[in-house]
Each structure stands twice: as C-alpha cells, then as structure tokens.
PDB file of N, CA and C in Angstrom:
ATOM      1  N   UNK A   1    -107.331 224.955 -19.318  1.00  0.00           N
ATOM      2  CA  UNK A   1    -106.293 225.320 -20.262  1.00  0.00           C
ATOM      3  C   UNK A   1    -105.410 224.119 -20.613  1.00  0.00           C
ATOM      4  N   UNK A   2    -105.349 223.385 -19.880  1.00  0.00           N
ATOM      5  CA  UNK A   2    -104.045 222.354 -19.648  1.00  0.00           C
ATOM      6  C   UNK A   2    -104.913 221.229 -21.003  1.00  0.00           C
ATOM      7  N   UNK A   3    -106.544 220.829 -20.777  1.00  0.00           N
ATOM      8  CA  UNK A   3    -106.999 219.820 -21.343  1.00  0.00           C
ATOM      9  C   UNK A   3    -107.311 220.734 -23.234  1.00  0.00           C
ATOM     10  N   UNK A   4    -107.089 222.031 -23.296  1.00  0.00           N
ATOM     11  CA  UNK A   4    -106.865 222.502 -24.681  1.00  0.00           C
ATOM     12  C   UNK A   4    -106.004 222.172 -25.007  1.00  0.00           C
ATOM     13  N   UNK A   5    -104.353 222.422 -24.546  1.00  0.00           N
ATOM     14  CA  UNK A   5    -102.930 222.032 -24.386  1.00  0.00           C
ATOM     15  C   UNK A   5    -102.872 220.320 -24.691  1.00  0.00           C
ATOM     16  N   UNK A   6    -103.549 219.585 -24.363  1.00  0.00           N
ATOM     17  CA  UNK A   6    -103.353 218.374 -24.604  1.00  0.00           C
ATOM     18  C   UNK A   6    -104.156 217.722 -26.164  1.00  0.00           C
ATOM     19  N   UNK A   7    -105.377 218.388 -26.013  1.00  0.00           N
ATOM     20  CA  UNK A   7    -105.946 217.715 -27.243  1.00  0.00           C
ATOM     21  C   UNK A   7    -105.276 218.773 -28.464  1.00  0.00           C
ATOM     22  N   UNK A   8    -104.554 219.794 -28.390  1.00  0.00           N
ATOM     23  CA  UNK A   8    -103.776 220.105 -29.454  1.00  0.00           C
ATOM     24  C   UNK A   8    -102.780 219.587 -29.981  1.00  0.00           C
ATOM     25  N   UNK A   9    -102.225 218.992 -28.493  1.00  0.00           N
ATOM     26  CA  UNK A   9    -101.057 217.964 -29.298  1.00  0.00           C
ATOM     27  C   UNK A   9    -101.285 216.892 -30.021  1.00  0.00           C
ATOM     28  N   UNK A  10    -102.750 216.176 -29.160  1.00  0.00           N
ATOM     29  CA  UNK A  10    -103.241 214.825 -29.927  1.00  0.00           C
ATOM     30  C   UNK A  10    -103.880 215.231 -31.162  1.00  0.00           C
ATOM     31  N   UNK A  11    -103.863 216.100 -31.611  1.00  0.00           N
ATOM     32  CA  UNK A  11    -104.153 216.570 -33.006  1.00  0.00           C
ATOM     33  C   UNK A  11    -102.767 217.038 -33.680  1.00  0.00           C
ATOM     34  N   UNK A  12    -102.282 217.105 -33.358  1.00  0.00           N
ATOM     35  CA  UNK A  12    -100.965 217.762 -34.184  1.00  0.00           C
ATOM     36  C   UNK A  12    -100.482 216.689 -34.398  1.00  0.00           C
ATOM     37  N   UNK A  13    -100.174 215.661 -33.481  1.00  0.00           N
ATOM     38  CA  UNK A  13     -99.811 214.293 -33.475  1.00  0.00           C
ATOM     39  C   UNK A  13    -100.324 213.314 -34.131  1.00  0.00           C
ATOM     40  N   UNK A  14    -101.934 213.538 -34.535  1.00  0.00           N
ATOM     41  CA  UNK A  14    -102.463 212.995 -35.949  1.00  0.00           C
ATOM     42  C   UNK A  14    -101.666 213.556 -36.954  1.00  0.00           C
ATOM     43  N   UNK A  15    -101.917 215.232 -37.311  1.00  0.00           N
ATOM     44  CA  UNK A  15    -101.798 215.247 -38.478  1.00  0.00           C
ATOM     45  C   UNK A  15    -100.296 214.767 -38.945  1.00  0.00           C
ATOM     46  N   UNK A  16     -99.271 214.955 -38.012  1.00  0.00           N
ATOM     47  CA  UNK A  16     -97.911 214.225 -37.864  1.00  0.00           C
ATOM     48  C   UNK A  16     -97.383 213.205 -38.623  1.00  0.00           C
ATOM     49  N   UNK A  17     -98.286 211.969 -37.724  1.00  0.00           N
ATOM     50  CA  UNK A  17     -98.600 210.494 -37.925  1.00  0.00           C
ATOM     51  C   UNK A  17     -98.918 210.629 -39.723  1.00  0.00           C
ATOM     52  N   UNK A  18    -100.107 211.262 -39.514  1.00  0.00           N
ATOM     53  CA  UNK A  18    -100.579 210.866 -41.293  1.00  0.00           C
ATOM     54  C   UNK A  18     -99.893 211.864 -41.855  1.00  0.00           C
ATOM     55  N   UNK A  19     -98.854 212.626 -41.852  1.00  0.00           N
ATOM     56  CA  UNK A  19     -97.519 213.589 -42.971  1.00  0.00           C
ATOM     57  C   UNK A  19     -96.784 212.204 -43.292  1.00  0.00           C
ATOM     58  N   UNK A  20     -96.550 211.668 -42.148  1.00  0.00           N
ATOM     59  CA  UNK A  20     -94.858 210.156 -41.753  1.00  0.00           C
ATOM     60  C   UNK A  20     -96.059 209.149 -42.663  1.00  0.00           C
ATOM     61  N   UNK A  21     -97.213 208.510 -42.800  1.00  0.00           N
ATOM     62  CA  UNK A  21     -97.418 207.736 -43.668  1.00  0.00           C
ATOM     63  C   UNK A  21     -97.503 208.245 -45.096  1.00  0.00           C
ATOM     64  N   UNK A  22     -97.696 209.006 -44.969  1.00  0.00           N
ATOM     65  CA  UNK A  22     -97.810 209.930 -46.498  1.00  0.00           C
ATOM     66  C   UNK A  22     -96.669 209.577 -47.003  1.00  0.00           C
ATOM     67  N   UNK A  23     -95.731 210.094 -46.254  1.00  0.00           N
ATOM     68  CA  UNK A  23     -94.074 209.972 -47.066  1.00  0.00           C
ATOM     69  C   UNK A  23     -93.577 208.834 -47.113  1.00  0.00           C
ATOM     70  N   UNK A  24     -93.847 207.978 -46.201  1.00  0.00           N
ATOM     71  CA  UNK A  24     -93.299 206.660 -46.013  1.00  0.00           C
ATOM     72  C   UNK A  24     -94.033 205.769 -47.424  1.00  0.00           C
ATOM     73  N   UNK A  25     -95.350 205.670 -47.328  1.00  0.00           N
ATOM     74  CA  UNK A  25     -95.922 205.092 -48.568  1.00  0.00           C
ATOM     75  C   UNK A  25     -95.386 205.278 -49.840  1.00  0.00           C
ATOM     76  N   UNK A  26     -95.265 207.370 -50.387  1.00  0.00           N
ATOM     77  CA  UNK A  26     -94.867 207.460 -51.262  1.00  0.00           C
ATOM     78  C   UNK A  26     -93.099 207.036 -51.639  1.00  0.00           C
ATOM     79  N   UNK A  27     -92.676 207.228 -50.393  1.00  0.00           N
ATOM     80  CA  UNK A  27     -90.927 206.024 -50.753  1.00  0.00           C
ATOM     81  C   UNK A  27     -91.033 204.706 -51.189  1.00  0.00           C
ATOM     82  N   UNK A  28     -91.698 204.019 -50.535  1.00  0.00           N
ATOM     83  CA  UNK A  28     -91.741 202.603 -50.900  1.00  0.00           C
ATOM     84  C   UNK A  28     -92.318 202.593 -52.454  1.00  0.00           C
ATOM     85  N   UNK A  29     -93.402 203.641 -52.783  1.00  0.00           N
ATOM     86  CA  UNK A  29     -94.197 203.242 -53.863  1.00  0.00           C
ATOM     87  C   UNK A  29     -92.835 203.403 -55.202  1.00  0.00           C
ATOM     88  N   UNK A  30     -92.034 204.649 -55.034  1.00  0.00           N
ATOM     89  CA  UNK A  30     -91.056 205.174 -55.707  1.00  0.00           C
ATOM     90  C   UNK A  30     -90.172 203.916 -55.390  1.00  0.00           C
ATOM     91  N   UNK A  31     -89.586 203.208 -54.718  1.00  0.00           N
ATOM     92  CA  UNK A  31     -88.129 202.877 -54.297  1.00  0.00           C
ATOM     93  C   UNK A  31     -88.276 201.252 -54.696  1.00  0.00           C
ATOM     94  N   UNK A  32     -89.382 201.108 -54.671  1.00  0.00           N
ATOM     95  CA  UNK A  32     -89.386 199.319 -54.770  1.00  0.00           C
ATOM     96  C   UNK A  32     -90.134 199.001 -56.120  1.00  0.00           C
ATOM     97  N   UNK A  33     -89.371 197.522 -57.166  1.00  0.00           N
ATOM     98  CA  UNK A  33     -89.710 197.281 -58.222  1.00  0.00           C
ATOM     99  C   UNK A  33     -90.624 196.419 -58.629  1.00  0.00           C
ATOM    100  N   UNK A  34     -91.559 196.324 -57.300  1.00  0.00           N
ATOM    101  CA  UNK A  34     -92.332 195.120 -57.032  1.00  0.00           C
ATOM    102  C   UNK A  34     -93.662 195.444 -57.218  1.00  0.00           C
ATOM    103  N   UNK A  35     -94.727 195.009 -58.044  1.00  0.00           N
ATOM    104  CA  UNK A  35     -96.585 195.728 -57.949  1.00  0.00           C
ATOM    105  C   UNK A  35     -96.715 195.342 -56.473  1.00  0.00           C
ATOM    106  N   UNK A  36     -97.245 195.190 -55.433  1.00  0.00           N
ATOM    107  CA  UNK A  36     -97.617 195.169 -54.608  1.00  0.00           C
ATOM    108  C   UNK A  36     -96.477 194.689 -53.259  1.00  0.00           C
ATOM    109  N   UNK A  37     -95.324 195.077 -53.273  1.00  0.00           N
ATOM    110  CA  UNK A  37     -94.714 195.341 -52.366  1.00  0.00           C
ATOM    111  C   UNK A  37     -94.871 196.262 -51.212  1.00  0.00           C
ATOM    112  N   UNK A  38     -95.088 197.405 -52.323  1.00  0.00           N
ATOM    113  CA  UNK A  38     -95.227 199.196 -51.296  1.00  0.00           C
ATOM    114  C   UNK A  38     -95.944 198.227 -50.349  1.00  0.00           C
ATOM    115  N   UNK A  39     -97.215 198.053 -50.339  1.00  0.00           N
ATOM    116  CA  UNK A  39     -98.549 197.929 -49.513  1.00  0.00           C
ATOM    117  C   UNK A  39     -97.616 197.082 -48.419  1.00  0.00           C
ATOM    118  N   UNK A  40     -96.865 195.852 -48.088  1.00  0.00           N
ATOM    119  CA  UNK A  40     -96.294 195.147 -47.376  1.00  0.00           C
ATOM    120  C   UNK A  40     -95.387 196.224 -46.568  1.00  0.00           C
ATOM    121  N   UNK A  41     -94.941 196.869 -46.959  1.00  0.00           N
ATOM    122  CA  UNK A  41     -93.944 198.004 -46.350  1.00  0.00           C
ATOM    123  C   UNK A  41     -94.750 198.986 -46.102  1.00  0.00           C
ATOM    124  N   UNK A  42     -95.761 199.503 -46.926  1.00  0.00           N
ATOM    125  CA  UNK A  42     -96.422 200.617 -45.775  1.00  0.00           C
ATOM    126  C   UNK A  42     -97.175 200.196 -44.475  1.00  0.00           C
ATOM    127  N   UNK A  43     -98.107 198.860 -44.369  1.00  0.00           N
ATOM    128  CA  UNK A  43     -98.817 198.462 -43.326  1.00  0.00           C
ATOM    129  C   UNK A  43     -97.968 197.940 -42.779  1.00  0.00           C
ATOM    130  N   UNK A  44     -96.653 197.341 -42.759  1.00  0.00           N
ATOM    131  CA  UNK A  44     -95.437 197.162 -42.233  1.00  0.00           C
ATOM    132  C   UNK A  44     -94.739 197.652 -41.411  1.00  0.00           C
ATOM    133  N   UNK A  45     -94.175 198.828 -41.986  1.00  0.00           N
ATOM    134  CA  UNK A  45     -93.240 199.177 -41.305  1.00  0.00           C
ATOM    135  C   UNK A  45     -93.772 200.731 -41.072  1.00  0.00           C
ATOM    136  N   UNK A  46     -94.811 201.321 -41.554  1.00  0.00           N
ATOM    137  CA  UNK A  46     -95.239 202.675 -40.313  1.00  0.00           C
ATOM    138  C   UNK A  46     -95.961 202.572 -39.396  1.00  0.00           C
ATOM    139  N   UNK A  47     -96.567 201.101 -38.995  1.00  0.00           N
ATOM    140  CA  UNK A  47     -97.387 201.287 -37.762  1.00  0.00           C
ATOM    141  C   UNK A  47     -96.786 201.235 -37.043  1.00  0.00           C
ATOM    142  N   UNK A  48     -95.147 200.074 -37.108  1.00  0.00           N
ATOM    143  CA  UNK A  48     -94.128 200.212 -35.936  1.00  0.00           C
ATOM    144  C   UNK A  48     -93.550 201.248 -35.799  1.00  0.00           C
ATOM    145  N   UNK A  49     -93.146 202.508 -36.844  1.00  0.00           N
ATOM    146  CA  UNK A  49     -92.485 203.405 -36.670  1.00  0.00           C
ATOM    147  C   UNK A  49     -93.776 204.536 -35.793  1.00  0.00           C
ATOM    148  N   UNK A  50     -94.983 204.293 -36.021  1.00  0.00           N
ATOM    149  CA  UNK A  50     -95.853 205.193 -35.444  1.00  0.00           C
ATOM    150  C   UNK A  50     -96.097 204.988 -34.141  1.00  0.00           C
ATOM    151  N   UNK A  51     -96.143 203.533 -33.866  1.00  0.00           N
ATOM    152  CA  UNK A  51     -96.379 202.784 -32.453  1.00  0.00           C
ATOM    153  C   UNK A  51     -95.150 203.595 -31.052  1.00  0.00           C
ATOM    154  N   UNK A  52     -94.012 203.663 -32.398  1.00  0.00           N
ATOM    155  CA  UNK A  52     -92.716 204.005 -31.323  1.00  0.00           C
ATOM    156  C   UNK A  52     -93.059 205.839 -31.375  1.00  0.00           C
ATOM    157  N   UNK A  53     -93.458 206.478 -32.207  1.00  0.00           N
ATOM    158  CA  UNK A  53     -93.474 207.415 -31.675  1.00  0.00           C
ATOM    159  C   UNK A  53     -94.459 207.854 -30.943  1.00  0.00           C
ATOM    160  N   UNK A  54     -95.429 207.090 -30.949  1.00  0.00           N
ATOM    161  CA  UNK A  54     -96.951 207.560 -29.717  1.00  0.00           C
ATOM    162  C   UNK A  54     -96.164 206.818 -28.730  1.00  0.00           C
ATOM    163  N   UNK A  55     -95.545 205.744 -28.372  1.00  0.00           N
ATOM    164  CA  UNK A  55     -94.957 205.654 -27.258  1.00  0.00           C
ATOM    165  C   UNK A  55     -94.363 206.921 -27.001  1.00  0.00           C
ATOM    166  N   UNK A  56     -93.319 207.541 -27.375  1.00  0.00           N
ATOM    167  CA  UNK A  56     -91.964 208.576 -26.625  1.00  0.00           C
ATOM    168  C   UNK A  56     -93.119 209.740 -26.396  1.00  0.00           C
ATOM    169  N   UNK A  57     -93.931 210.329 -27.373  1.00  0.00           N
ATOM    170  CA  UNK A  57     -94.850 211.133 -27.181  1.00  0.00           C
ATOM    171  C   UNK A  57     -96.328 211.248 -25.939  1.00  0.00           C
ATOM    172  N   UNK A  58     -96.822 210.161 -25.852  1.00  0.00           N
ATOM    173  CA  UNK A  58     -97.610 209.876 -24.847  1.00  0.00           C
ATOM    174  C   UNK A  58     -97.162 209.364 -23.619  1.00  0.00           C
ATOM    175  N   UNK A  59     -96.228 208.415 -24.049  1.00  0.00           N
ATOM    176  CA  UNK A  59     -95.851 208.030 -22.663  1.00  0.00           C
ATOM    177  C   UNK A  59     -94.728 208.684 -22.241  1.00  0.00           C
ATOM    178  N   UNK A  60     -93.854 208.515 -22.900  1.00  0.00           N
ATOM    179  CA  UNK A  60     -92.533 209.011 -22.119  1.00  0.00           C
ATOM    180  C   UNK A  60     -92.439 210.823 -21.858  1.00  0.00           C
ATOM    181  N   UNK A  61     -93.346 211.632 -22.908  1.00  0.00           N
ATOM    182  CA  UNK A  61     -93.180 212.939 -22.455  1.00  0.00           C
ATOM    183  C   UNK A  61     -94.942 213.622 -21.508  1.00  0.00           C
ATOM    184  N   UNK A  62     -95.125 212.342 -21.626  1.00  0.00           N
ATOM    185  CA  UNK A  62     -96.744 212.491 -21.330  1.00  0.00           C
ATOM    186  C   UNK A  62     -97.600 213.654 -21.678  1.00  0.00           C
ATOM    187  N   UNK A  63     -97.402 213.566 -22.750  1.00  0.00           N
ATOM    188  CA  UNK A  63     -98.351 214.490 -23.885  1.00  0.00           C
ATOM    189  C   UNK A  63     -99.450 214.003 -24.013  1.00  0.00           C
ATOM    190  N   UNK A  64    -101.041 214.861 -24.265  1.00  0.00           N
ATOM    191  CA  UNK A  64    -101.482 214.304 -24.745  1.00  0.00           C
ATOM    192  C   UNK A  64    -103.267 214.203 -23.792  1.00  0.00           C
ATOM    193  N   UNK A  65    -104.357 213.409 -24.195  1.00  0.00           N
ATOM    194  CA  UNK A  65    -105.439 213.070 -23.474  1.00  0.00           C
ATOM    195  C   UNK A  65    -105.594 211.827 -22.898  1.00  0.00           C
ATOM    196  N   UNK A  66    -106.646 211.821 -21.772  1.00  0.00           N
ATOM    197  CA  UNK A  66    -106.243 210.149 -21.809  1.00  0.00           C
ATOM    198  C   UNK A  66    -107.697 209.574 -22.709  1.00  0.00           C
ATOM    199  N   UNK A  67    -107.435 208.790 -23.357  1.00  0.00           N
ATOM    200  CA  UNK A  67    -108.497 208.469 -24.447  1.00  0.00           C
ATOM    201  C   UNK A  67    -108.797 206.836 -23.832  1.00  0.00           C
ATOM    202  N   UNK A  68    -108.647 206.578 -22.806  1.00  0.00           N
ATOM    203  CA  UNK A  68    -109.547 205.302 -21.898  1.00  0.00           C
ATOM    204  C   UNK A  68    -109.267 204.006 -22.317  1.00  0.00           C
ATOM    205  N   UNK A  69    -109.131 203.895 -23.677  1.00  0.00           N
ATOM    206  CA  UNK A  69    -108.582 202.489 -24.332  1.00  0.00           C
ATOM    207  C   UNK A  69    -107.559 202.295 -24.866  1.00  0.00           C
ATOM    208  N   UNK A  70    -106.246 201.412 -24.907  1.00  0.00           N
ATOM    209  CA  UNK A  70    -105.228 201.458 -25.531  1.00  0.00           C
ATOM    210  C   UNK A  70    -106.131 201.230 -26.912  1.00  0.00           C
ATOM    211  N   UNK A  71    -106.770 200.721 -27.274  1.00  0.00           N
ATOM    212  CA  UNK A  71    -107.693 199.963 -28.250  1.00  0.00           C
ATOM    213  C   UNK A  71    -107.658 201.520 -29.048  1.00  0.00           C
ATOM    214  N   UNK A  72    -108.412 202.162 -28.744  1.00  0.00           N
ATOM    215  CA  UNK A  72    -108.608 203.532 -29.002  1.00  0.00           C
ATOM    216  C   UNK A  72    -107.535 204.357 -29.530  1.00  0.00           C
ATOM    217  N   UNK A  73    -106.741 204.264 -28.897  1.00  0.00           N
ATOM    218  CA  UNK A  73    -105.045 205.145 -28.828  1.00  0.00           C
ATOM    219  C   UNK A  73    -104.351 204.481 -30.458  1.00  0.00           C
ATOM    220  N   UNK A  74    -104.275 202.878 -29.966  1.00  0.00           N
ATOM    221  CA  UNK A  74    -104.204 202.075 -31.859  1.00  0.00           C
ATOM    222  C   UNK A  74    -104.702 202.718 -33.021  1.00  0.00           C
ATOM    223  N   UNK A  75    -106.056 202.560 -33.017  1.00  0.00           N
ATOM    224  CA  UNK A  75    -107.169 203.140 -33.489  1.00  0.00           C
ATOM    225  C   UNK A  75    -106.568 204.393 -34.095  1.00  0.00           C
ATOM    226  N   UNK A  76    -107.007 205.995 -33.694  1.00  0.00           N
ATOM    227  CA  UNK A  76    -106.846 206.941 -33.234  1.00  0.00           C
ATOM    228  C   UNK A  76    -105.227 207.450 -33.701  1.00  0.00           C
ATOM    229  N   UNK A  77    -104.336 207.044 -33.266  1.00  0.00           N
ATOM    230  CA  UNK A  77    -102.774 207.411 -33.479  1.00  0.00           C
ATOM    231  C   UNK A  77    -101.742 206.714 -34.585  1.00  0.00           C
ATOM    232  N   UNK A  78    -102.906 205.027 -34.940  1.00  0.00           N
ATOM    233  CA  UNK A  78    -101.810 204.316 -35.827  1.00  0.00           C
ATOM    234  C   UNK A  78    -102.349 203.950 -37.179  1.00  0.00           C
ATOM    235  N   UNK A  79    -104.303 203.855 -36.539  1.00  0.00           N
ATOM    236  CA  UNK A  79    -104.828 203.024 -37.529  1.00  0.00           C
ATOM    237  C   UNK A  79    -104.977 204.405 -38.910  1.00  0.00           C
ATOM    238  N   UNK A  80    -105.335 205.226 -38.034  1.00  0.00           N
ATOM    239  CA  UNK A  80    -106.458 206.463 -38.773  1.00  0.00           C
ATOM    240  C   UNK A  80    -105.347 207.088 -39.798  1.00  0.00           C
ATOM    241  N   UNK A  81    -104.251 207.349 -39.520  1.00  0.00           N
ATOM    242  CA  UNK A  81    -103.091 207.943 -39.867  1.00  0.00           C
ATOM    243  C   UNK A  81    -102.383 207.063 -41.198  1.00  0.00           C
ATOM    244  N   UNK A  82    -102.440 206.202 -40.877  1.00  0.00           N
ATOM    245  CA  UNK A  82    -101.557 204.959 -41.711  1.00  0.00           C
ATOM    246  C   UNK A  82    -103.031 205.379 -43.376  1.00  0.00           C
ATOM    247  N   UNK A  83    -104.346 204.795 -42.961  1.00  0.00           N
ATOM    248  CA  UNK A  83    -104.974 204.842 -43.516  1.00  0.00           C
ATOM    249  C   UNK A  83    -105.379 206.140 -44.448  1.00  0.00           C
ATOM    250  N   UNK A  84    -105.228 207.058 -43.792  1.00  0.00           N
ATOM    251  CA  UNK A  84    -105.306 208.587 -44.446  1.00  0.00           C
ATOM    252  C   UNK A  84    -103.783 208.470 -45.228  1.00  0.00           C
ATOM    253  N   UNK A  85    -102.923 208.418 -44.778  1.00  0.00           N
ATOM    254  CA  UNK A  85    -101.764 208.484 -45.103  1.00  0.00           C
ATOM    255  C   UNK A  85    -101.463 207.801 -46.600  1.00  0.00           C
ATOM    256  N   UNK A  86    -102.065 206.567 -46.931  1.00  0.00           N
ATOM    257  CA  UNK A  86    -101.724 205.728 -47.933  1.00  0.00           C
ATOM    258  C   UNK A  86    -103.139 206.616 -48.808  1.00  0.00           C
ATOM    259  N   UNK A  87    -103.988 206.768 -48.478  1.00  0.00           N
ATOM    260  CA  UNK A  87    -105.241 207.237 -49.204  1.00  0.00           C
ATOM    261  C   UNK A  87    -104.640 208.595 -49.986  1.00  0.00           C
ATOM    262  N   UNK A  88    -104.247 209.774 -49.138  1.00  0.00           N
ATOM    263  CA  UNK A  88    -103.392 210.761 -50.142  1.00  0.00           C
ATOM    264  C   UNK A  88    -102.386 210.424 -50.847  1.00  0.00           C
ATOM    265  N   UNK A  89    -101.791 209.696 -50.694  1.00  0.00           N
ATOM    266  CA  UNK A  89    -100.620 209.174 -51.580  1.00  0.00           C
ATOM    267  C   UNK A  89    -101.302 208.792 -53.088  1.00  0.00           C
ATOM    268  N   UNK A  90    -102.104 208.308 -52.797  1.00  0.00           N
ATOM    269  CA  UNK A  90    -103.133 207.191 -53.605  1.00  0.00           C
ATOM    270  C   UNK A  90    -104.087 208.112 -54.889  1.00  0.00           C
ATOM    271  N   UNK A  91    -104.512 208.982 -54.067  1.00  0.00           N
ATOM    272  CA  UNK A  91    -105.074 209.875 -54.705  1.00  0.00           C
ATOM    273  C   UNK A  91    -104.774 211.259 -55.205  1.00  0.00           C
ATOM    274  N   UNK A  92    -103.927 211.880 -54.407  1.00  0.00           N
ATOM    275  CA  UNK A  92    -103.798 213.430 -54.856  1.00  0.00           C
ATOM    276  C   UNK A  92    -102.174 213.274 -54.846  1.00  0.00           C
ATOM    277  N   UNK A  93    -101.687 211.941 -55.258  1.00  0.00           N
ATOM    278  CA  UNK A  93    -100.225 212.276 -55.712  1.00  0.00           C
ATOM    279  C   UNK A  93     -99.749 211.978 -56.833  1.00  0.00           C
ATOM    280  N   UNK A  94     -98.934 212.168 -57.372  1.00  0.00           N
ATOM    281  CA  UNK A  94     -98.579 211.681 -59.247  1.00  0.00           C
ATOM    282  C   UNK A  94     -98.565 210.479 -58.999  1.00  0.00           C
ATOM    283  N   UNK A  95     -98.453 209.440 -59.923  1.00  0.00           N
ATOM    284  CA  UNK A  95     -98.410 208.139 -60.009  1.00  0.00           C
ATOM    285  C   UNK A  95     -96.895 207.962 -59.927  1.00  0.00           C
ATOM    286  N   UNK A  96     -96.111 206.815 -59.682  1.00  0.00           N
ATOM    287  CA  UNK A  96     -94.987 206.775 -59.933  1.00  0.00           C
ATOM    288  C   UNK A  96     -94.247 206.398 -60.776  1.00  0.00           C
ATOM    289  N   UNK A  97     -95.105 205.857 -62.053  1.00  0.00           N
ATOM    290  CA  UNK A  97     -94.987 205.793 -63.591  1.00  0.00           C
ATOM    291  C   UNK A  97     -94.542 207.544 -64.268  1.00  0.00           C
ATOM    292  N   UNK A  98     -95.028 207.995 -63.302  1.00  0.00           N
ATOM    293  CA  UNK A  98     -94.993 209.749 -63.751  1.00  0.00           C
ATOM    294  C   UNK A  98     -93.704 210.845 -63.854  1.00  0.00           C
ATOM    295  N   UNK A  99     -93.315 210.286 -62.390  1.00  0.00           N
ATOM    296  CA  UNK A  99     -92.230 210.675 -61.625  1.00  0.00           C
ATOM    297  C   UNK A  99     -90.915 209.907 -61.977  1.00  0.00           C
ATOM    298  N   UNK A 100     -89.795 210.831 -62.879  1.00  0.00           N
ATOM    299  CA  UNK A 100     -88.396 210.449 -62.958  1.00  0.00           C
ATOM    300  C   UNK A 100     -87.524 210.374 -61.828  1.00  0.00           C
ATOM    301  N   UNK A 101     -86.363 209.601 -61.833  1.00  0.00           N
ATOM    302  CA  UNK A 101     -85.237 209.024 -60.985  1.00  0.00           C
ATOM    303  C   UNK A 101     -84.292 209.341 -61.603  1.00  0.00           C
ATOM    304  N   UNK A 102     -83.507 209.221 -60.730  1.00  0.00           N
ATOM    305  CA  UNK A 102     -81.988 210.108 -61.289  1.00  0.00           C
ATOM    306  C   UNK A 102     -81.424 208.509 -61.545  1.00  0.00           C
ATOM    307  N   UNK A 103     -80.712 208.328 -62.492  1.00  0.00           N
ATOM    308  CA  UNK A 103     -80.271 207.140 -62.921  1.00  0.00           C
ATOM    309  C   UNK A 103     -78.851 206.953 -61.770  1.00  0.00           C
ATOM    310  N   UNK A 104     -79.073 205.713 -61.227  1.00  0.00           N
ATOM    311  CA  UNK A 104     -77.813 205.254 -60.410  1.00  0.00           C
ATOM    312  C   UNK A 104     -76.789 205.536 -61.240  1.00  0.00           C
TER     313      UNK A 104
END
C-alpha cells in the first residue's frame, strides 16, 4: 500500500512540475518584449524553481519512490516537466500576439 502511496505522489508531482512550467513559460512568453528571451527564463529559472521543490518534497517530507539515480530524479522531476511544460504552452495555447494586456 505504502509503494502505491508513493508512486502517486511521484506522479502528481509530475503532473505539478509540468502545470508550474506551463505557467511559468506562458508568463515570460506574455511579460517579456524580447523574441527569444522567454526560452532563457523558462530553461532558467523553472528548473531551479523545480529543483527546490523536488528537494522540500522528496527530501525534506520524504515523499515519494526511490528511483536509484539522482540522474534519474533530474531527468524524471525537472527535465520531463520543463519540457512538456514549454511544449503545451507552445502548442495548445493562444499565441501571445493574440492575447490583450491591460495597458499600464
């Protein structure tokens, strides 16, 4: 029961991970006036924000499976997520040519 209990979290904790790149991508893509900035700020700054939360989550509440390789855990919790994450943005979201801003 306990090893169902764990690989549910490490799945919930994917789909998590790739919701937080989803949104994170689509901010930067919206927020910055730069063609290829977003991309510097999404491979940027959500693997550290993902890194810190598979830390508090795996380690510090010890959630989770043991998946044998930190290599794996990268992989698996930062790489897969980030990558799915920018891919829906990419594809099944409006463009941001599309999408109005409330004028400062």
């Amino acid at each position: 029961m306990l090893a169902v209990i764990n690989y549910g979290v490490f799945l919930g904790l994917v789909c998590v991970h790739t919701i937080f790149a989803a949104v994170m991508t689509r901010f930067f893509r919206l927020r910055l006036d730069t063609q290829a900035g977003w991309i510097g700020y999404s491979l940027g700054l959500s693997p550290i924000l993902l890194f810190i939360s598979t830390l508090v989550v795996t380690g510090g509440l010890g959630l989770g499976p043991n998946l044998g390789s930190p290599l794996v855990v990268f992989a698996v919790l930062i790489g897969l997520p980030v990558a799915l994450g920018m891919t829906i943005d990419l594809l099944y979201v409006a463009q941001p040519e599309d999408v109005e801003l409330p004028q400062r």
